[in-house]
Protein backbone atom coordinates (compact mmCIF):
# COMPACT_ATOMS: atom_id res chain seq x y z
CA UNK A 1 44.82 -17.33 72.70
CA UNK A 2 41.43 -18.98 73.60
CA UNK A 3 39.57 -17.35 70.94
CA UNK A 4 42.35 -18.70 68.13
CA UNK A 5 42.29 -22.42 69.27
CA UNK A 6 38.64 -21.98 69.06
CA UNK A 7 39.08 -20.66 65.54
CA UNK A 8 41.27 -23.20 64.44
CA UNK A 9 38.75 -26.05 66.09
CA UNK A 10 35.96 -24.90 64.34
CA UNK A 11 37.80 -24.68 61.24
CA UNK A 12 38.75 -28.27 60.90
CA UNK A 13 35.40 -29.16 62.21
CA UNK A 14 33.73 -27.75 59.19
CA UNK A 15 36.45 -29.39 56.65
CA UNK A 16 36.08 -32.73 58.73
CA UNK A 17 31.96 -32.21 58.20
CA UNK A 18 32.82 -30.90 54.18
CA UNK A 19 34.67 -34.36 53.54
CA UNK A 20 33.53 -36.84 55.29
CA UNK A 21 31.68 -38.15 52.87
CA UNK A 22 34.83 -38.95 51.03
CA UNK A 23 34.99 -41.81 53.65
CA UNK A 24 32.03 -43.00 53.23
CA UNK A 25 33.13 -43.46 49.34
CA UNK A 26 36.05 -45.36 50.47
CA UNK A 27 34.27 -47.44 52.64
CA UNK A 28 31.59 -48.50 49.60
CA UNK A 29 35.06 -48.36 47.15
CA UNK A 30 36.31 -51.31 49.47
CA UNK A 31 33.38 -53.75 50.37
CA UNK A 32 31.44 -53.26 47.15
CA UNK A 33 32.28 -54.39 43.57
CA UNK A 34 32.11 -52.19 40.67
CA UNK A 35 29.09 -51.93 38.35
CA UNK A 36 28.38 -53.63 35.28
CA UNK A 37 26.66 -53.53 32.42
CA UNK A 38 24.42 -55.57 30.10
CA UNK A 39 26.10 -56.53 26.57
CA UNK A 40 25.23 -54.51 23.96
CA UNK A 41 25.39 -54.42 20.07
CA UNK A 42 28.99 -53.82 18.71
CA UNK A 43 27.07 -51.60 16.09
CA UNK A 44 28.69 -47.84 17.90
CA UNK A 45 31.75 -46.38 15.22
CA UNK A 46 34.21 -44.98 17.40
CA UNK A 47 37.51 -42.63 16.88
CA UNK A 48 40.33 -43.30 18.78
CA UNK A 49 42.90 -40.67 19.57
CA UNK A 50 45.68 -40.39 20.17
CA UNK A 51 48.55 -37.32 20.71
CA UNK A 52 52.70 -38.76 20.63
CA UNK A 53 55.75 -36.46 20.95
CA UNK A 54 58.50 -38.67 20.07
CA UNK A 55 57.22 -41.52 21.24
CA UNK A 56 58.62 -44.07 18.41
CA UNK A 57 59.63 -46.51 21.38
CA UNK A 58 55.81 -46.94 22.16
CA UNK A 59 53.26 -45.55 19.95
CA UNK A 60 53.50 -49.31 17.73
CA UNK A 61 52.70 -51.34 20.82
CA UNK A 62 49.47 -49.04 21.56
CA UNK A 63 47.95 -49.33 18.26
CA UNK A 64 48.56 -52.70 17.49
CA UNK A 65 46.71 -53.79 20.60
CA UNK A 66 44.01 -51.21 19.67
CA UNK A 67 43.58 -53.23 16.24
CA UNK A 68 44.17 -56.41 18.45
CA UNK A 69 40.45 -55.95 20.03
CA UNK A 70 36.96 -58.04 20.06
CA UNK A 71 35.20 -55.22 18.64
CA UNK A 72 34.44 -55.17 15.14
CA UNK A 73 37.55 -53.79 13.34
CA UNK A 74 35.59 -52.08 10.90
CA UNK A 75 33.68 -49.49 13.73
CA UNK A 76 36.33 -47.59 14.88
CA UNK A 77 39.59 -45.57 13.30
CA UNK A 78 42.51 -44.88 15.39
CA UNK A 79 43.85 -41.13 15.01
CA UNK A 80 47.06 -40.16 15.72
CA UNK A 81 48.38 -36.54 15.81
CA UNK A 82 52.49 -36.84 16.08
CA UNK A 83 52.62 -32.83 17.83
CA UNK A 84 56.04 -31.25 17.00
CA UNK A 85 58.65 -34.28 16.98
CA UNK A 86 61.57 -33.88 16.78
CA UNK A 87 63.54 -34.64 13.04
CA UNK A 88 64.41 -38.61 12.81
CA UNK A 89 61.73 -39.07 14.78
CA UNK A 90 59.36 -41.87 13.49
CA UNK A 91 56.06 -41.85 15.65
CA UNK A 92 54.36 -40.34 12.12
CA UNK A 93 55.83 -43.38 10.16
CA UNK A 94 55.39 -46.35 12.79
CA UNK A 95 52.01 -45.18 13.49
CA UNK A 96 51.09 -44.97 9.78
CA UNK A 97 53.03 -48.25 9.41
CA UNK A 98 50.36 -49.72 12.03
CA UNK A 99 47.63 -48.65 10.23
CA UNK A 100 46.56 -45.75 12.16
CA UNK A 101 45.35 -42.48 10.50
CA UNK A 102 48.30 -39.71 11.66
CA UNK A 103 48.15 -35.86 11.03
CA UNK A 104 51.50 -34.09 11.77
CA UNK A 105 52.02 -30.54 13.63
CA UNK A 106 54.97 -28.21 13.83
CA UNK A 107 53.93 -25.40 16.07
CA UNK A 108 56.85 -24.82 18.87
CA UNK A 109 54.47 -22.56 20.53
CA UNK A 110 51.64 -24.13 21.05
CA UNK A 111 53.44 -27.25 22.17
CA UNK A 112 51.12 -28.90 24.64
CA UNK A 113 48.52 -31.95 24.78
CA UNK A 114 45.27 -29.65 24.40
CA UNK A 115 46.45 -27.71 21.65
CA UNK A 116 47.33 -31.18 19.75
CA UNK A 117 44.04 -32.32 20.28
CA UNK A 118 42.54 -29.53 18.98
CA UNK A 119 44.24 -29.70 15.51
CA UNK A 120 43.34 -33.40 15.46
CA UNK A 121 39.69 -32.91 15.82
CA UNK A 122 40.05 -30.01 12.92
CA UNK A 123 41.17 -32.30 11.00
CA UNK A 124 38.86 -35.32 12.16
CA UNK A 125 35.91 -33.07 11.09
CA UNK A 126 37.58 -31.76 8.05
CA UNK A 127 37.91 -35.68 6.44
CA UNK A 128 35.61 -37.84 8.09
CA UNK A 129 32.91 -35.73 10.43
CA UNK A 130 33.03 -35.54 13.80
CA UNK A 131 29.35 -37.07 14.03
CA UNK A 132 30.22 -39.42 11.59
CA UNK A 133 31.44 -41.16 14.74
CA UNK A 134 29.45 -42.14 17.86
CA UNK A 135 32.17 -41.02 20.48
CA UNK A 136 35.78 -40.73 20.58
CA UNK A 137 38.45 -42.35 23.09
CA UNK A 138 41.45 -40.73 24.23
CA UNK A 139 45.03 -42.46 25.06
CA UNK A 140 48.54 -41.42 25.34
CA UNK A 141 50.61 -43.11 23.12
CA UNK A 142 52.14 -45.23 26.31
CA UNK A 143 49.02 -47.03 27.23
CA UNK A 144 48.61 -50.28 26.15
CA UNK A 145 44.92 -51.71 26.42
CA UNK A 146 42.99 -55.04 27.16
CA UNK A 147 41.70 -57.15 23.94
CA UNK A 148 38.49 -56.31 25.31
CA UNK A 149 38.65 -52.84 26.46
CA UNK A 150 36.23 -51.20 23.84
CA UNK A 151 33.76 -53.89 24.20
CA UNK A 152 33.31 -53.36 27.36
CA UNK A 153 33.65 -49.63 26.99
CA UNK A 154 30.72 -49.93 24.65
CA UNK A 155 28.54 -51.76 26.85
CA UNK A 156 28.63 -48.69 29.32
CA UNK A 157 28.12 -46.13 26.99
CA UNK A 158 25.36 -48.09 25.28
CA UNK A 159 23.22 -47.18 28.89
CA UNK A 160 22.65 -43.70 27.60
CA UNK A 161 25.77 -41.94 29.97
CA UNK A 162 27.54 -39.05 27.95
CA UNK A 163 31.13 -40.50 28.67
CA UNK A 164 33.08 -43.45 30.18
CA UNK A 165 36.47 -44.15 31.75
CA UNK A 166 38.06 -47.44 31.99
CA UNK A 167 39.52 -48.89 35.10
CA UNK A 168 43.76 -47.05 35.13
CA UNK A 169 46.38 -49.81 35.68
CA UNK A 170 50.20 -49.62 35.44
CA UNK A 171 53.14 -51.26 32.64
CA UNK A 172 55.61 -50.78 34.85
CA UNK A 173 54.10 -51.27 38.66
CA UNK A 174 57.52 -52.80 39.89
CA UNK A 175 60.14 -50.26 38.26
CA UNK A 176 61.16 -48.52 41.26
CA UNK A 177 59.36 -46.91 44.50
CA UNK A 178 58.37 -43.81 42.21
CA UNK A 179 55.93 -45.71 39.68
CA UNK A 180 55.03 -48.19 42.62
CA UNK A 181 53.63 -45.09 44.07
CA UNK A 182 52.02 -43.75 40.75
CA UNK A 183 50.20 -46.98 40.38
CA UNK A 184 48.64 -47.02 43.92
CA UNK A 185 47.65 -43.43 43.55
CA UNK A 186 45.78 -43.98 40.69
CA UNK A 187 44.23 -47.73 42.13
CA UNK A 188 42.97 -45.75 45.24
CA UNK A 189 41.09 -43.32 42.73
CA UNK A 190 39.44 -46.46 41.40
CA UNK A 191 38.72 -47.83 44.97
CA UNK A 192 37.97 -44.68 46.52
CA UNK A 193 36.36 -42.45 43.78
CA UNK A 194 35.43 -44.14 40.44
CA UNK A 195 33.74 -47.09 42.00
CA UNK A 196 31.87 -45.56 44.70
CA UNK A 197 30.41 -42.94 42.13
CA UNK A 198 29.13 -45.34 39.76
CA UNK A 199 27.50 -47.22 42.40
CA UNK A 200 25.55 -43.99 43.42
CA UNK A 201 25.01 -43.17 40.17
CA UNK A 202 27.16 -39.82 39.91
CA UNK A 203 29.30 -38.39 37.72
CA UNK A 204 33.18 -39.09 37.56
CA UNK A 205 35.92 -37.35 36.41
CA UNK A 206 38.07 -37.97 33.16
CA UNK A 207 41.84 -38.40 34.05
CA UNK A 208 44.18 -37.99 31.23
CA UNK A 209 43.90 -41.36 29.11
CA UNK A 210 42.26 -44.29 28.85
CA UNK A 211 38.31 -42.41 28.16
CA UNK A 212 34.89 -42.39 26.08
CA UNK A 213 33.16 -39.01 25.44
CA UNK A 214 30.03 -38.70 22.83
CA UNK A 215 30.76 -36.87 19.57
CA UNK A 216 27.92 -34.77 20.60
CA UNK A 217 30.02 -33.20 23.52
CA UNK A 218 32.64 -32.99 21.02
CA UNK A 219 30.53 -31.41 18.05
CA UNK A 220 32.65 -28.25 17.98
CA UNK A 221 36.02 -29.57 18.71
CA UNK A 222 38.17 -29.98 21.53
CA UNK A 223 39.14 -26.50 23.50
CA UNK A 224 40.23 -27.52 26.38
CA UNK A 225 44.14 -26.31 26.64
CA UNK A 226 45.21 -25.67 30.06
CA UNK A 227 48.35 -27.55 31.83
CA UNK A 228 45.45 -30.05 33.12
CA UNK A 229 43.32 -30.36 29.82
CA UNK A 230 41.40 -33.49 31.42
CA UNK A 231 40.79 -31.21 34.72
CA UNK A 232 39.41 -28.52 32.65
CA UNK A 233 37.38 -30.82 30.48
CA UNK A 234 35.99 -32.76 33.30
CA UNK A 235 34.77 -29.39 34.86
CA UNK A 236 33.34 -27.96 32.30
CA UNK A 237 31.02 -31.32 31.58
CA UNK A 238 30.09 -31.21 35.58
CA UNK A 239 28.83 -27.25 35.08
CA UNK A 240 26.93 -28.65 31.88
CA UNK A 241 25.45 -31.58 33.83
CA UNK A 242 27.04 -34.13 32.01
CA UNK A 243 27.04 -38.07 33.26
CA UNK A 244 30.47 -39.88 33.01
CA UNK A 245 30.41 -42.98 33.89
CA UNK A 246 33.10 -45.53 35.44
CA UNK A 247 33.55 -49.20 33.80
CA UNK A 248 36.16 -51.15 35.55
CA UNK A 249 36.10 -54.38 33.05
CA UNK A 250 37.78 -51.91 31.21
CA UNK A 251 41.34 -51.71 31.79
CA UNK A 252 44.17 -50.64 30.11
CA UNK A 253 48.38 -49.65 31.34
CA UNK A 254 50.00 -46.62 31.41
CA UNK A 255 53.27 -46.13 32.11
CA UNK A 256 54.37 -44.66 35.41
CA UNK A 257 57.27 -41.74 35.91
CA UNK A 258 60.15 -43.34 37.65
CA UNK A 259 62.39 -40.87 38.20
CA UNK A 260 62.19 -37.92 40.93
CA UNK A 261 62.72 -34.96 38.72
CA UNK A 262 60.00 -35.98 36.32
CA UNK A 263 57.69 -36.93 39.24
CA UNK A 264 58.22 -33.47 40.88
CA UNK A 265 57.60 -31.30 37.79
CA UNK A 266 54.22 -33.23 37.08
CA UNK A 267 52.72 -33.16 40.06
CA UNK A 268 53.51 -29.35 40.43
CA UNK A 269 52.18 -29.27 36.70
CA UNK A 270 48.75 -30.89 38.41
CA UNK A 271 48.55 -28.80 41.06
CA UNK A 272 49.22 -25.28 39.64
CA UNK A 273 46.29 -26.66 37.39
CA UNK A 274 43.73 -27.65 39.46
CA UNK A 275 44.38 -24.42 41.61
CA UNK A 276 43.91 -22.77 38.68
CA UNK A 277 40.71 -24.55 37.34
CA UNK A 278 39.13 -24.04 40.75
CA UNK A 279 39.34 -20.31 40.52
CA UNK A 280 37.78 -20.99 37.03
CA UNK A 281 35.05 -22.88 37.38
CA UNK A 282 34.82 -23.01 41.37
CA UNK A 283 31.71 -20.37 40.84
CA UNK A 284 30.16 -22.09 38.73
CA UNK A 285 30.21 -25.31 40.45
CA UNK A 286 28.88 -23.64 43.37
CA UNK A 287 25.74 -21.76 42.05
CA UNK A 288 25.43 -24.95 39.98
CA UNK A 289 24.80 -27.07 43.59
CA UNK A 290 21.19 -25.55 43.37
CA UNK A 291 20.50 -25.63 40.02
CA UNK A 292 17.59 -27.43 38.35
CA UNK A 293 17.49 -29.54 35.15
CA UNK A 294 14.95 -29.13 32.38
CA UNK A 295 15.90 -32.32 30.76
CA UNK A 296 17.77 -35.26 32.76
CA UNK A 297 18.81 -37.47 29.93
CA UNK A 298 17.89 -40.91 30.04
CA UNK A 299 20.42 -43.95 31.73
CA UNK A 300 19.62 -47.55 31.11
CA UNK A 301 20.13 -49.44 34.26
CA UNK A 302 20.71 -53.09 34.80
CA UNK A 303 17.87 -54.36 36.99
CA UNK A 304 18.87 -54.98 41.09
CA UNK A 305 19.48 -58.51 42.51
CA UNK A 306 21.22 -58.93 45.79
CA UNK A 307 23.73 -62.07 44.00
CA UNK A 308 26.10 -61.44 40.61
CA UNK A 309 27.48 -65.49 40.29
CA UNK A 310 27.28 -68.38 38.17
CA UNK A 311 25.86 -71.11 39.26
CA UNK A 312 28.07 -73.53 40.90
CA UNK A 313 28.05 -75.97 43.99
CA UNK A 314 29.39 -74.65 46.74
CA UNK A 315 30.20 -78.41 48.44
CA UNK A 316 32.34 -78.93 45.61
CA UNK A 317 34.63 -75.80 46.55
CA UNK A 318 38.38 -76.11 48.28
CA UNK A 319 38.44 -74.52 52.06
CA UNK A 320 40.06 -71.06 50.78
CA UNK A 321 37.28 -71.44 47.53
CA UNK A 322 34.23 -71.39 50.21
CA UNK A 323 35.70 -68.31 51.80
CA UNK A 324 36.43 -66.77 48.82
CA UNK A 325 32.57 -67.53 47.97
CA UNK A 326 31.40 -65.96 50.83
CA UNK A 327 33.60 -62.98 50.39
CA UNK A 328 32.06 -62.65 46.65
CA UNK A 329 28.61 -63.20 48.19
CA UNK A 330 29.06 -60.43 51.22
CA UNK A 331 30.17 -57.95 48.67
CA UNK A 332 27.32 -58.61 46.49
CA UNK A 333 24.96 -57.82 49.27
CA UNK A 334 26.62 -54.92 49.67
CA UNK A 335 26.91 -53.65 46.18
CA UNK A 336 23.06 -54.62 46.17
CA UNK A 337 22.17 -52.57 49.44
CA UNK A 338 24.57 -49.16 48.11
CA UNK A 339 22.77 -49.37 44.87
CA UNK A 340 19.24 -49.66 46.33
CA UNK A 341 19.87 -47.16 48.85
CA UNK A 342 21.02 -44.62 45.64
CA UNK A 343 18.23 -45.03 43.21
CA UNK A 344 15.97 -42.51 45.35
CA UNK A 345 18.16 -40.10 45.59
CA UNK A 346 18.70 -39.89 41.71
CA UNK A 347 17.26 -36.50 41.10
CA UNK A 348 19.74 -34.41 43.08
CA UNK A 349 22.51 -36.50 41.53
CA UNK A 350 23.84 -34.22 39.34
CA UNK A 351 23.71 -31.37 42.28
CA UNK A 352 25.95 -33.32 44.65
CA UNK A 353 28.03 -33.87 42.00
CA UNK A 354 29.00 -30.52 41.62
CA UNK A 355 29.95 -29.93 45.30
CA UNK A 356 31.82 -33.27 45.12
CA UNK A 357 34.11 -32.13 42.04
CA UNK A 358 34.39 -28.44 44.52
CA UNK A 359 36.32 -30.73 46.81
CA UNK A 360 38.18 -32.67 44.16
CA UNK A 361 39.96 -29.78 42.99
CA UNK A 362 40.05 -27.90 46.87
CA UNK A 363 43.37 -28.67 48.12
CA UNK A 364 42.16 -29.91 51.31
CA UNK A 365 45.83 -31.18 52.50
CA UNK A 366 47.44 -28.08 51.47
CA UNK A 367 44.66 -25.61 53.36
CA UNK A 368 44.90 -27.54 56.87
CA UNK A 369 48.90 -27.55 56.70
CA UNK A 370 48.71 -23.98 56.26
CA UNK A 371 46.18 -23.31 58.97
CA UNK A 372 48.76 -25.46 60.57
CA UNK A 373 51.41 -23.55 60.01
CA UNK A 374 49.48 -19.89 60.96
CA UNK A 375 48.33 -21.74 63.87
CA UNK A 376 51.83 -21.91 65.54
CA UNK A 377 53.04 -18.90 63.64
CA UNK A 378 50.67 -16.36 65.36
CA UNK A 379 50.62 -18.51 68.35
CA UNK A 380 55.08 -17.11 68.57
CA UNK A 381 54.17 -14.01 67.50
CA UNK A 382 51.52 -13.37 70.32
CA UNK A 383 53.79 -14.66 72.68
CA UNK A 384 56.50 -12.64 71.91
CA UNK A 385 55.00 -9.37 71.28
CA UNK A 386 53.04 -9.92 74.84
CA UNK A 387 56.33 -11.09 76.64
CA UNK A 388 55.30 -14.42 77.74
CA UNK A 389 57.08 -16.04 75.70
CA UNK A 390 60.46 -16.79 77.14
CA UNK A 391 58.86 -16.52 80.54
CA UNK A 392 56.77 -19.70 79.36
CA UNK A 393 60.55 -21.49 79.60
CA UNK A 394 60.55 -23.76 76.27
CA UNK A 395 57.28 -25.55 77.32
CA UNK A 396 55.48 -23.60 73.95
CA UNK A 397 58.54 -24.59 71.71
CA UNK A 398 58.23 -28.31 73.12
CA UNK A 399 54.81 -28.38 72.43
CA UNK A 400 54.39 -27.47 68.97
CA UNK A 401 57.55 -29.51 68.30
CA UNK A 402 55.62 -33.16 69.68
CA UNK A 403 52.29 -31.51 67.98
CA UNK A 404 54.16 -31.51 65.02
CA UNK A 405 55.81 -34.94 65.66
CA UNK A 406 52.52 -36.46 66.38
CA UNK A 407 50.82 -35.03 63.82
CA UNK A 408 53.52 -36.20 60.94
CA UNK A 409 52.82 -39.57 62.48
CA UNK A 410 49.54 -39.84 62.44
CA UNK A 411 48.86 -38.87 58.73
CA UNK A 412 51.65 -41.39 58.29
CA UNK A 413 50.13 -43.98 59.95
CA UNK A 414 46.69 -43.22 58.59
CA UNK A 415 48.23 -43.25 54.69
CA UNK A 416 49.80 -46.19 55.22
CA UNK A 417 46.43 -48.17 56.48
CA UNK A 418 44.79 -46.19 53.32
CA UNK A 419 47.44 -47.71 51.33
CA UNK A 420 47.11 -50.89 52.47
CA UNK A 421 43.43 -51.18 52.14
CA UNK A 422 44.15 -50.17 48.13
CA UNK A 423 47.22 -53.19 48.19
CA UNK A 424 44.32 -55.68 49.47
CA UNK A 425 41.42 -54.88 46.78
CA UNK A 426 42.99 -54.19 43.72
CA UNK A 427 45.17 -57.32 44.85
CA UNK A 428 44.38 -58.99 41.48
CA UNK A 429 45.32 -55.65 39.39
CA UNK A 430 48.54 -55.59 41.25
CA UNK A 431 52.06 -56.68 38.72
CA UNK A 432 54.71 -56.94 41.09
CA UNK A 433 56.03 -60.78 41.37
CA UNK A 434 58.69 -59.87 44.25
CA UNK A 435 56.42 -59.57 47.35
CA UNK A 436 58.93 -57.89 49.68
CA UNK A 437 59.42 -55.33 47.03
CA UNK A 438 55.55 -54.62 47.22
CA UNK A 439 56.03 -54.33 51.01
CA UNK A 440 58.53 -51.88 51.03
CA UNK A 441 56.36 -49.76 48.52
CA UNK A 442 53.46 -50.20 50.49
CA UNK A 443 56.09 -48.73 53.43
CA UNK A 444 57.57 -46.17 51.69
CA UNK A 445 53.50 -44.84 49.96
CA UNK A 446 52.63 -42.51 52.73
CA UNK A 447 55.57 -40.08 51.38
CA UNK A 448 53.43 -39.56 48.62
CA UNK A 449 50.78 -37.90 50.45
CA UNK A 450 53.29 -35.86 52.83
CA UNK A 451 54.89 -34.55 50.25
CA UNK A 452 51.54 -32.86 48.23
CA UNK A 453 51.33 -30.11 50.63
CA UNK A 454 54.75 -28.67 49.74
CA UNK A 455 54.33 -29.25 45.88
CA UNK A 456 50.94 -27.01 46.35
CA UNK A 457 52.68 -24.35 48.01
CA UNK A 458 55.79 -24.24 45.49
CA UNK A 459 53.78 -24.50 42.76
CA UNK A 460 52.02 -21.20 43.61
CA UNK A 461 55.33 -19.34 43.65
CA UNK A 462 56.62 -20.86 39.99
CA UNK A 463 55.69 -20.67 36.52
CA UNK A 464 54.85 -23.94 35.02
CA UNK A 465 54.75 -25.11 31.78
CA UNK A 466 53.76 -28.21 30.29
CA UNK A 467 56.57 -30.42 29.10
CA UNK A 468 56.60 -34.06 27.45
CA UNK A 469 57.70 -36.90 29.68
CA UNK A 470 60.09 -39.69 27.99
CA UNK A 471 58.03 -43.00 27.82
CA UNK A 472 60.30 -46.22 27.28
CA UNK A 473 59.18 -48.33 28.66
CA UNK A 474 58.66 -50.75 25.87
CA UNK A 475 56.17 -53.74 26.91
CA UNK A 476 52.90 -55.80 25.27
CA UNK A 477 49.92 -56.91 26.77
CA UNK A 478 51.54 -60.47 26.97
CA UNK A 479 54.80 -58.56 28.57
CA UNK A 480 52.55 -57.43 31.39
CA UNK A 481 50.45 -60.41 31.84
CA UNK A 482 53.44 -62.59 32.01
């Protein structure tokens, strides 16, 4: 059995090797603050979209605090596309009511997010011309965004990138363990992937709502339909060399699932989908990590200084002010020495960035649990068939049963410490008044992880379909902040 513990060794070796620059991001994600940008002229005409399924209890909310922002009113339309409600439902006629441009669709077999999108933007370019506008930003009719979301949207985009995404908070942070969970999920992909990419000037990747992409990647409508449409776009843009960009003064709230049986059948939904846009555009990727550019498009950059702060006198400053000072300045140096150390290495940025979204849709977890698992399995089999096992007494039985003991708590452990480290950054993002509450989610958050394995594995044995998730949770921008 020497030659299969070697096997396995050298297998997680090279995975360890593949992804440990995933660390590295979580590292910068931590002790460095997110880029900015420069203000720009609110002169850009945006569309706003927007696809609702009977989503009456929402949809109002959204749009009002769309037409509630700093930007000028009259350069951007919200679009709405109410996709096969049901009859009584009034998303069409609230949305209308709201001042939002709606289209309707009855088509029970097409009945999915992409396929909505794709009659909106017929239509878009059928009335107005999709290059009539200067990008388009996409939101699910839960969301509810800051007053000055699309101005600070606009500021990135103004830099030249192709497409932006905003900084992913949650309504409903406190509801239960479930949406706790959702929120931290999508916090650590702010901590650990959004903001370290923008600092090394890479490419991120869309997820779902709450993002800018040029009308000139849009030009011939949206046809992206699979049961992870933001997956598939966010692929396809990576193969093209595309640049989207990360803006975390950009936040807007999206309701979280609360409830196990919805929670289950998206995240199988996700994973079925990413499985299946890896064997799609996995190729690609790959032959694309050599590739060379003809034409790198032009991004405006804010010039380096090591300090971001207003002027101020630091004598003047309470005891926990000074060390809050000196936190701000220590991550300022580091944001300063991250960016500095990234500007070189601009030319092959659009290379590593397809091997990085390889490994974003690689089920890493899933792949070493089954390695795992064929580990031990061939391991009894070997045994048996050479008659050593039951000579062996139970010592091989007791040994995989502490390896597996050991190992459960380690990656326990280790998510928990991950989870913590997301708890302490996005502190200030964080919506949850009752501080024990926050501790037991912060307990309970490594089950989220554990769990991912399994929903890969029965997700390759079912047929998924996409289905619309119930949104009612009914709250403002003033609801949230207050």
């Amino acid at each position: 059995m020497d030659w299969w513990v070697a096997l396995r060794t050298e297998v997680f070796f090279i995975l360890g090797i593949l992804v440990y620059y995933k660390v590295i991001y979580k590292y910068i994600g931590f002790f460095c603050k997110a880029k900015t940008f420069a203000p720009a002229p609110k002169t850009k005409k945006y569309g706003i979209v927007i696809a609702a399924r009977n989503e009456e209890l929402v949809i109002g909310n959204l749009v009002n605090s769309l037409h509630d922002q700093t930007y000028p009113r009259e350069n951007f339309r919200v679009f709405v596309v109410a996709d096969n409600c049901d009859e009584g439902d009034r998303t069409a006629q609230i949305a209308r009511e709201c001042g939002a441009t709606v289209y309707e669709r009855h088509c029970p077999e097409k009945a999915r997010k992409g396929w909505a999108l794709e009659f909106l933007f017929e239509n878009i370019e059928k009335d107005f011309g999709i290059q009539s506008f200067d990008g388009f930003l996409f939101f699910d009719a839960d969301n509810v965004v800051s007053h000055d979301y699309l101005e600070r949207m606009n500021e990135a985009f103004s830099t030249g990138v192709d497409g932006v995404i905003g900084y992913r908070n949650s309504k409903n942070f406190d509801q239960n363990w479930i949406s706790a969970h959702y929120s931290i999920h999508f916090m650590r992909s702010s901590m650990q992937l959004h903001r370290p990419r923008g600092r090394l000037n890479l490419c991120t990747h869309i997820a779902g709502t709450g993002y800018l992409l040029s009308s000139e990647m849009l030009k011939d409508g949206w046809h992206y339909s699979s049961l992870t449409e933001d997956t598939q776009a966010t692929m396809d843009f990576a193969v093209q060399g595309k640049r989207i960009e990360y803006c975390e003064a950009a936040e807007f709230f999206d309701e979280q699932p609360y409830q196990i049986r919805v929670m289950l059948r998206q995240r199988i939904r996700w994973a079925k989908g990413r499985m299946a846009c890896f064997f799609r555009y996995g190729a690609k990727l790959f032959f694309g990590l050599v590739r060379v550019f003809k034409k790198q498009k032009k991004v405006e950059e804010r010039p380096l200084k090591v300090f971001d702060c207003e002027k101020g006198s630091f004598k003047t400053l309470s005891f926990l002010g000074k060390i809050g000072f000196v936190i701000d300045r220590v991550m300022d140096l580091c944001s300063f020495a991250v960016s500095a150390f990234a500007r070189p290495f601009k030319w092959i940025a659009k290379n590593f960035t397809n091997f990085d979204m390889i490994l974003y849709l690689f089920p890493v977890g899933f792949f070493k649990r089954m390695v795992w698992i064929a580990f031990y399995v061939a391991n009894f089999c070997i045994g048996w068939k050479a008659g050593t096992l039951l000579a062996d007494g139970l010592g091989p039985v007791a040994t995989g049963l502490l390896g597996a003991l050991f190992g459960t708590l380690s990656s326990y452990i280790s998510a928990m410490l991950g989870g913590l480290m997301v708890v302490i950054r996005e502190w200030k993002h964080i919506h949850c008044p009752n501080k024990l509450r926050l501790a037991f989610y912060l307990l309970t958050w490594p089950l989220h992880d554990m769990i991912y394995p399994f929903i890969c594995f029965a997700s390759l044995f079912m047929h998924v379909t996409w289905k619309p998730i119930k949104h009612d949770v009914v709250k403002t921008l003033d609801d949230i902040d207050g």
